[in-house]
C-alpha atoms as a PDB file:
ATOM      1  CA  UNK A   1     -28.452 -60.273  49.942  1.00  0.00           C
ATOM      2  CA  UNK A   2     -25.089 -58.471  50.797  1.00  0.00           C
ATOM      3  CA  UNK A   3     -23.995 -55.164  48.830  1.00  0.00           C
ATOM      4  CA  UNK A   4     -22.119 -56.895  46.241  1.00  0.00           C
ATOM      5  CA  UNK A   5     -25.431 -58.869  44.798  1.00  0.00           C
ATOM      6  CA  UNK A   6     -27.349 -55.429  45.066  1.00  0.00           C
ATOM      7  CA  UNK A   7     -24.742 -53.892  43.232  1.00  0.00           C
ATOM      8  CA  UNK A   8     -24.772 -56.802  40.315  1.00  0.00           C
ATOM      9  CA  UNK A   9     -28.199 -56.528  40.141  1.00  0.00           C
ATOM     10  CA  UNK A  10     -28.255 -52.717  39.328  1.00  0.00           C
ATOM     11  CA  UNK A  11     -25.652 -53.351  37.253  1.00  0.00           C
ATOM     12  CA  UNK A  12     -27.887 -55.622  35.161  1.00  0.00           C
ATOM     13  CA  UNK A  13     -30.991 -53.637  34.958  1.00  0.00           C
ATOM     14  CA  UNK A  14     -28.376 -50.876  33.608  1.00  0.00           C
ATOM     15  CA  UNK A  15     -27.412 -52.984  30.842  1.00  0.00           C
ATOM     16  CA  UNK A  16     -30.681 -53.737  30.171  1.00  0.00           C
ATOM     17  CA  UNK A  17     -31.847 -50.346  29.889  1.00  0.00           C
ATOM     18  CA  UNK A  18     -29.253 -49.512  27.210  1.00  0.00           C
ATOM     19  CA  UNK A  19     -29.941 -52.469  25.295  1.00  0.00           C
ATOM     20  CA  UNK A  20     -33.358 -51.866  24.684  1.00  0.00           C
ATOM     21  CA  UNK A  21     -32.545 -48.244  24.289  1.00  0.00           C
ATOM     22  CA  UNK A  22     -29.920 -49.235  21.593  1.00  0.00           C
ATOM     23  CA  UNK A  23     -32.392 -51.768  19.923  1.00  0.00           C
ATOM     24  CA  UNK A  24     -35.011 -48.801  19.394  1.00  0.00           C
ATOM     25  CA  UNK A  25     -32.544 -46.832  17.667  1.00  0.00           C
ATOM     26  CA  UNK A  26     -31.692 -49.541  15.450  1.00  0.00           C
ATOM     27  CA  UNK A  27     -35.039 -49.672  14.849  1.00  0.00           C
ATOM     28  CA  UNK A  28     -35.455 -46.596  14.058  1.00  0.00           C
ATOM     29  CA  UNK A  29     -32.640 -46.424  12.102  1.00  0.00           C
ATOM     30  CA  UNK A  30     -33.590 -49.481   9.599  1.00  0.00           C
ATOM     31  CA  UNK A  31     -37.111 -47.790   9.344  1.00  0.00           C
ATOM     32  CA  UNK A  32     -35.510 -44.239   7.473  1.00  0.00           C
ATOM     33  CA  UNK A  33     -35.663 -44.703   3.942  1.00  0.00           C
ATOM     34  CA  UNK A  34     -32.633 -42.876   3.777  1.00  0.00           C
ATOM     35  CA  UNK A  35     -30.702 -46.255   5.585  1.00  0.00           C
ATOM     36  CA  UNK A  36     -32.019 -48.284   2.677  1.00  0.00           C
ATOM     37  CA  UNK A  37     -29.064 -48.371   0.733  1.00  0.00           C
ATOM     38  CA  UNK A  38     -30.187 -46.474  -2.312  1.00  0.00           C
ATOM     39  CA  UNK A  39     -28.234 -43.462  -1.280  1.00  0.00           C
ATOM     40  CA  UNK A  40     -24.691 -42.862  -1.593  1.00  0.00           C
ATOM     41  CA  UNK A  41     -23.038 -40.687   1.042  1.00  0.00           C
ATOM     42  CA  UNK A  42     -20.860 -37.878  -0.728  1.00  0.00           C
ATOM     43  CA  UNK A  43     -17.516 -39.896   0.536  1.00  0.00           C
ATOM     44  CA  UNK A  44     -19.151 -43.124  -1.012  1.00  0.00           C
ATOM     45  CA  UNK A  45     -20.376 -41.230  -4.318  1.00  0.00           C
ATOM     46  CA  UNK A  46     -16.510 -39.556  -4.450  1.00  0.00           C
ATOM     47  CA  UNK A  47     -14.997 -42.763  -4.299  1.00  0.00           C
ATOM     48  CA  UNK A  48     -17.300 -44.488  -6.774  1.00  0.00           C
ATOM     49  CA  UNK A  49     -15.841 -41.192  -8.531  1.00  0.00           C
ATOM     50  CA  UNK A  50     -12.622 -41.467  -7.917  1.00  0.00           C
ATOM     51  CA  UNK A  51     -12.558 -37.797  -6.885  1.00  0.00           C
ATOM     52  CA  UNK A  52     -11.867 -36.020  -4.016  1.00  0.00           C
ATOM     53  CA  UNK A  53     -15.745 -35.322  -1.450  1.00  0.00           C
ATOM     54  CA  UNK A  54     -15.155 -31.692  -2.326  1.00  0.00           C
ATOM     55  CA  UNK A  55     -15.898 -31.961  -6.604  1.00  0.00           C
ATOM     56  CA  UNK A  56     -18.645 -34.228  -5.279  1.00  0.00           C
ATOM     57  CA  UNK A  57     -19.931 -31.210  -3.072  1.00  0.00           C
ATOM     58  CA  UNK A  58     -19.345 -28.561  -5.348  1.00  0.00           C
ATOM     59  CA  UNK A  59     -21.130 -30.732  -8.027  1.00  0.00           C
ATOM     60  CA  UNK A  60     -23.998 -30.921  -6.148  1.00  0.00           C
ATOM     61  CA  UNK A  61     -24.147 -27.270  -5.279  1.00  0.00           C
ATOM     62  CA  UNK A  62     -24.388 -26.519  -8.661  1.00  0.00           C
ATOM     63  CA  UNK A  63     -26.786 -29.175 -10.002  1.00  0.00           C
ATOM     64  CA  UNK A  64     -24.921 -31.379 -12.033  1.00  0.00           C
ATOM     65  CA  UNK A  65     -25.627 -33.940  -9.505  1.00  0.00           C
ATOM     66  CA  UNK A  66     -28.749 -34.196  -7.889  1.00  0.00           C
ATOM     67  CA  UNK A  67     -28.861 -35.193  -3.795  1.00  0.00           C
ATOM     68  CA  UNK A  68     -31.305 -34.544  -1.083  1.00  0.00           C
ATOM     69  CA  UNK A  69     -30.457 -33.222   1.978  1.00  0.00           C
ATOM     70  CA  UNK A  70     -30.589 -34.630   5.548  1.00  0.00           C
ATOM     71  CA  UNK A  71     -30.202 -32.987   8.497  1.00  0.00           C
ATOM     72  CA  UNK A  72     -26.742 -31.698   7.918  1.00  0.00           C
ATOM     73  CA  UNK A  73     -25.455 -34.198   5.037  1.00  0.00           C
ATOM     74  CA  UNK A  74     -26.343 -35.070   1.260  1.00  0.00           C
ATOM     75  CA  UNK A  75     -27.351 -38.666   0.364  1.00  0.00           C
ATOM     76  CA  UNK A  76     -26.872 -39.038  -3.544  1.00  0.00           C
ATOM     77  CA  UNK A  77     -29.603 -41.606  -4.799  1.00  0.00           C
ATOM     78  CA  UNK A  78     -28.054 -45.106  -6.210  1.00  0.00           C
ATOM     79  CA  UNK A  79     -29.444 -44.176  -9.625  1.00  0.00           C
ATOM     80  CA  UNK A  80     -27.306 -41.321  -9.992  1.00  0.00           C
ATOM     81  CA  UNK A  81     -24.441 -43.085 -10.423  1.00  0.00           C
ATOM     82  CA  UNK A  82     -25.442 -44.994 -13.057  1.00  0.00           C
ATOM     83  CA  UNK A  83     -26.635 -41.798 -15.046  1.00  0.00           C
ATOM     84  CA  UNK A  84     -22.975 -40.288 -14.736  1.00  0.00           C
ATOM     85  CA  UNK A  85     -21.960 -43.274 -16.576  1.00  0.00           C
ATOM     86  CA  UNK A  86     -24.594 -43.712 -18.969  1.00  0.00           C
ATOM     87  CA  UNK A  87     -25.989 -47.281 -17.595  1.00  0.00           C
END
């Protein structure tokens, strides 16, 4: 083999290294109940709004709307929505 098949090779094993890395996270990632899709984001929930992400926030800081915290963000559950508007 000459150094250009060597280096195609390692090249490949590369690539398939960080696809299998990549298809764990995704993994991971569809396994958080949070990644469900019964949680709004506080951009998504504003926009369902129609207000601006900082109402949202300040909403949630004082407890008109309820959202859990994750990691650093707020995820507003689905139903929460529907008891702003009565559904």
């Amino acid at each position: 083999m000459d150094r250009t098949d060597l280096y195609w090779q390692r090249r490949l094993g590369e690539m398939e290294r960080r696809i299998e890395k990549l298809e764990a996270q995704l993994a991971a990632h569809r396994a958080n109940p949070m990644n469900n899709g019964d949680y709004y984001t506080i951009k998504e929930f504003a926009e369902a709004l129609g207000v601006s992400r900082l109402t949202v926030s300040r909403r949630i800081k004082t407890g008109v709307i309820n959202a859990v915290k994750v990691g650093k963000t707020w995820r507003i559950p689905k139903d929460e929505l529907d008891g702003i508007f009565g559904i």
